[in-house]
Protein backbone atom coordinates (compact mmCIF):
# COMPACT_ATOMS: atom_id res chain seq x y z
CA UNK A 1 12.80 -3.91 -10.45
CA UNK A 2 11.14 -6.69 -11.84
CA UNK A 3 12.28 -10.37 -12.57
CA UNK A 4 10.86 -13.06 -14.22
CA UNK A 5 12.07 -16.03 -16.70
CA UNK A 6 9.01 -15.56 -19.20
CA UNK A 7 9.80 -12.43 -21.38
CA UNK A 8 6.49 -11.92 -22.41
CA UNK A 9 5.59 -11.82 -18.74
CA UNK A 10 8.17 -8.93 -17.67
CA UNK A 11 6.89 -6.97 -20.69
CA UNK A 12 3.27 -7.42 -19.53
CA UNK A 13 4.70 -6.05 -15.99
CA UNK A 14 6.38 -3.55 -17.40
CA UNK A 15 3.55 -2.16 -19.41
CA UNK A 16 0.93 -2.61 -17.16
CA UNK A 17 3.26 -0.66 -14.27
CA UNK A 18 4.95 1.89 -16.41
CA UNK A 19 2.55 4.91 -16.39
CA UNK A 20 2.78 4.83 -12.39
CA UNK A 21 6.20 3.20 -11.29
CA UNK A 22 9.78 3.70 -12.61
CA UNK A 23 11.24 0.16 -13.80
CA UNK A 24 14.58 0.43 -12.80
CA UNK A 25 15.51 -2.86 -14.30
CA UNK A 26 14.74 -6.33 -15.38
CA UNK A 27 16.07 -9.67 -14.42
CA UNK A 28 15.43 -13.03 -16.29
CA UNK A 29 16.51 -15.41 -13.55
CA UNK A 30 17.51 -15.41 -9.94
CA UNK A 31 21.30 -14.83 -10.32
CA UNK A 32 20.89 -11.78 -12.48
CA UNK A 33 18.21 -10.66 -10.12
CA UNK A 34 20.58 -10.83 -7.09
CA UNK A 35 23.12 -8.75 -9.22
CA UNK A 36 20.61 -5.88 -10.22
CA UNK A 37 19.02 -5.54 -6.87
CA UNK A 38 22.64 -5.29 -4.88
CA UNK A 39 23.77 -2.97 -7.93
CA UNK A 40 20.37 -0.74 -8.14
CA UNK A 41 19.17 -1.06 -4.89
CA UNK A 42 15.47 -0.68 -6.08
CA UNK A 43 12.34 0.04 -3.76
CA UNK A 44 10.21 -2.87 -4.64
CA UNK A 45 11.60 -5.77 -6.22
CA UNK A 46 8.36 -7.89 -8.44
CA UNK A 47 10.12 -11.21 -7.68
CA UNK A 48 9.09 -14.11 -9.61
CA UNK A 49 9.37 -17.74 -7.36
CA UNK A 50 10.37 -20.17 -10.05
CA UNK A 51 13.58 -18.78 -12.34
CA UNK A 52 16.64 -20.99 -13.42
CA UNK A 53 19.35 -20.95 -11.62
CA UNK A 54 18.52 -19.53 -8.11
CA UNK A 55 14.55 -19.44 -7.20
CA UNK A 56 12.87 -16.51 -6.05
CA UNK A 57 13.20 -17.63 -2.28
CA UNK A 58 16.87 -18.16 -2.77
CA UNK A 59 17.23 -14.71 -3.92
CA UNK A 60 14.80 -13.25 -0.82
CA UNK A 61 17.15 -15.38 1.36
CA UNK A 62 21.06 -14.02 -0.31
CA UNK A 63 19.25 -10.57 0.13
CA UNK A 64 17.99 -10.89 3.27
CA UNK A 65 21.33 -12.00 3.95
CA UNK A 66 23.40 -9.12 2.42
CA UNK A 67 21.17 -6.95 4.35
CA UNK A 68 19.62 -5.30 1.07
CA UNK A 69 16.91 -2.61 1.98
CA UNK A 70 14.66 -3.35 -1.43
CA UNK A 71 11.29 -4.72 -0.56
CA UNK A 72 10.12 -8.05 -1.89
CA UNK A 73 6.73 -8.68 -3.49
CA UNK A 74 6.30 -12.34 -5.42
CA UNK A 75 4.68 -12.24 -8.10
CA UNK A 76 4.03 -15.71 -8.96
CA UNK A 77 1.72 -18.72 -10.04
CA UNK A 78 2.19 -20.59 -6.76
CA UNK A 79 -1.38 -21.30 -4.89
CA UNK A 80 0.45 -22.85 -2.23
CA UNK A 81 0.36 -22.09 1.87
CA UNK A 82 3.86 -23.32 1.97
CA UNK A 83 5.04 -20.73 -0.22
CA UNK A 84 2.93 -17.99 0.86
CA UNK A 85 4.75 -18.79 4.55
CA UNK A 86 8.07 -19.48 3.24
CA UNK A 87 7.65 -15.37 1.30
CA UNK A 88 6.73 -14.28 4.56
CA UNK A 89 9.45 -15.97 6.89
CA UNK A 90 12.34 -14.17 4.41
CA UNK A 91 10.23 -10.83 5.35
CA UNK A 92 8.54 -10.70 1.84
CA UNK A 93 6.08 -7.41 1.73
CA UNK A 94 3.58 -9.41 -0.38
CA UNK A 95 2.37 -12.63 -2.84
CA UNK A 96 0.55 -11.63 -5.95
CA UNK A 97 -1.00 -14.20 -7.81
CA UNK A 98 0.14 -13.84 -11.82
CA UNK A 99 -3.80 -14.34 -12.70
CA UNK A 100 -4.74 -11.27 -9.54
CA UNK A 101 -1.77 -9.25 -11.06
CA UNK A 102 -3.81 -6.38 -12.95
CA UNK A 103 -6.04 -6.34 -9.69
CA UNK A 104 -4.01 -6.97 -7.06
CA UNK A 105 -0.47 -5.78 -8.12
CA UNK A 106 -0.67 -1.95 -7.23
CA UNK A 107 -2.69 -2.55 -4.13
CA UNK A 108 0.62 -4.75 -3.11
CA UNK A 109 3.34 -1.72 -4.37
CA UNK A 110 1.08 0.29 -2.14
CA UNK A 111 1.42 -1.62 0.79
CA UNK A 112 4.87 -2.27 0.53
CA UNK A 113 6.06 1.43 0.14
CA UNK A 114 3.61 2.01 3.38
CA UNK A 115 5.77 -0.83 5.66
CA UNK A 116 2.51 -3.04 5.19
CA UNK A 117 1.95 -6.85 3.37
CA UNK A 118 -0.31 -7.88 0.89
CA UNK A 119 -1.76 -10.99 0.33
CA UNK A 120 -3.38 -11.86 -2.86
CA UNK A 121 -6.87 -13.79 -2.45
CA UNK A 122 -6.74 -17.24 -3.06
CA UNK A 123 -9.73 -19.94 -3.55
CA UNK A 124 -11.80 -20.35 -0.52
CA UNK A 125 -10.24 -24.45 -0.49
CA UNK A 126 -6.42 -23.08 -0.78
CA UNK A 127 -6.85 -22.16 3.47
CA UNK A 128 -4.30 -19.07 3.05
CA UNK A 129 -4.41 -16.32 5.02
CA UNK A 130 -6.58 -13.36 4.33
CA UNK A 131 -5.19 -10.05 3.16
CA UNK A 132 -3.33 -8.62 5.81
C-alpha cells in the first residue's frame, strides 16, 4: 500500500514498483491511509511522513496502536536524525529517502518482508545511522 499527498509521486511509486509488487491500494493523506491499511491489511505500507490531516508518524503510532501487522517503510524527504529515530521508536522497518527511492526502495521491501530495517544513506554531515 502506498500513501502519499503528491499524486504525481504515488504514480511514480506505483510505476516504478508495479512489475515486482502488488499495489494493493493508495492513500492521499494520513486518515485515508489509516482506513486502507486496517481495511486491507497490506504487507508493506510506503508511508509518506508529511500528509494533511494525520502525519505519517501519527498513522505508525494509531497502527501500532490497533495492533496492525502491516510493516512500515517511510518514504519521505526528511534528512533528519529526529525523524529517522522517531520511524524507528513506532517499530518502522525502514526510511527511504524520496531522492534514494529508485535505489534504495526495493532493497528496503526486501528487508522488511525478511524481519530486517533499512536505512537509506544520508550525507556524511546528516550523522544518521548507517544501514542496518
Amino acid at each position: 500500500m502506498l500513501a502519499d499527498d503528491y499524486p504525481p509521486f504515488l504514480e511514480e511509486v506505483e510505476r516504478f514498483l508495479r512489475n515486482d509488487h502488488e499495489i494493493v491500494g493508495l492513500a492521499h493523506d494520513g486518515e485515508e491511509a489509516l482506513s486502507l491499511c486496517l481495511a486491507l491489511n497490506p504487507d508493506i505500507v510506503l508511508l509518506d511522513l508529511s500528509m494533511p490531516i494525520l502525519c505519517g508518524l501519527e498513522v505508525a503510532t494509531r497502527l501500532g496502536e490497533l495492533g496492525c501487522k502491516s510493516r512500515i517503510i517511510f518514504v519521505t524527504g526528511q534528512e533528519d536524525r529526529d525523524y529517522v529515530e522517531a520511524a524507528f521508536s513506532l517499530g518502522a522497518s525502514g526510511y527511504v529517502l524520496k531522492g534514494s527511492m529508485r535505489t534504495d526502495l526495493l532493497q528496503a521491501i526486501d528487508a522488511a518482508l525478511n524481519s530486517s530495517t533499512f536505512v537509506s544513506s544520508f550525507p556524511a554531515n546528516a550523522g544518521i545511522p548507517p544501514r542496518r
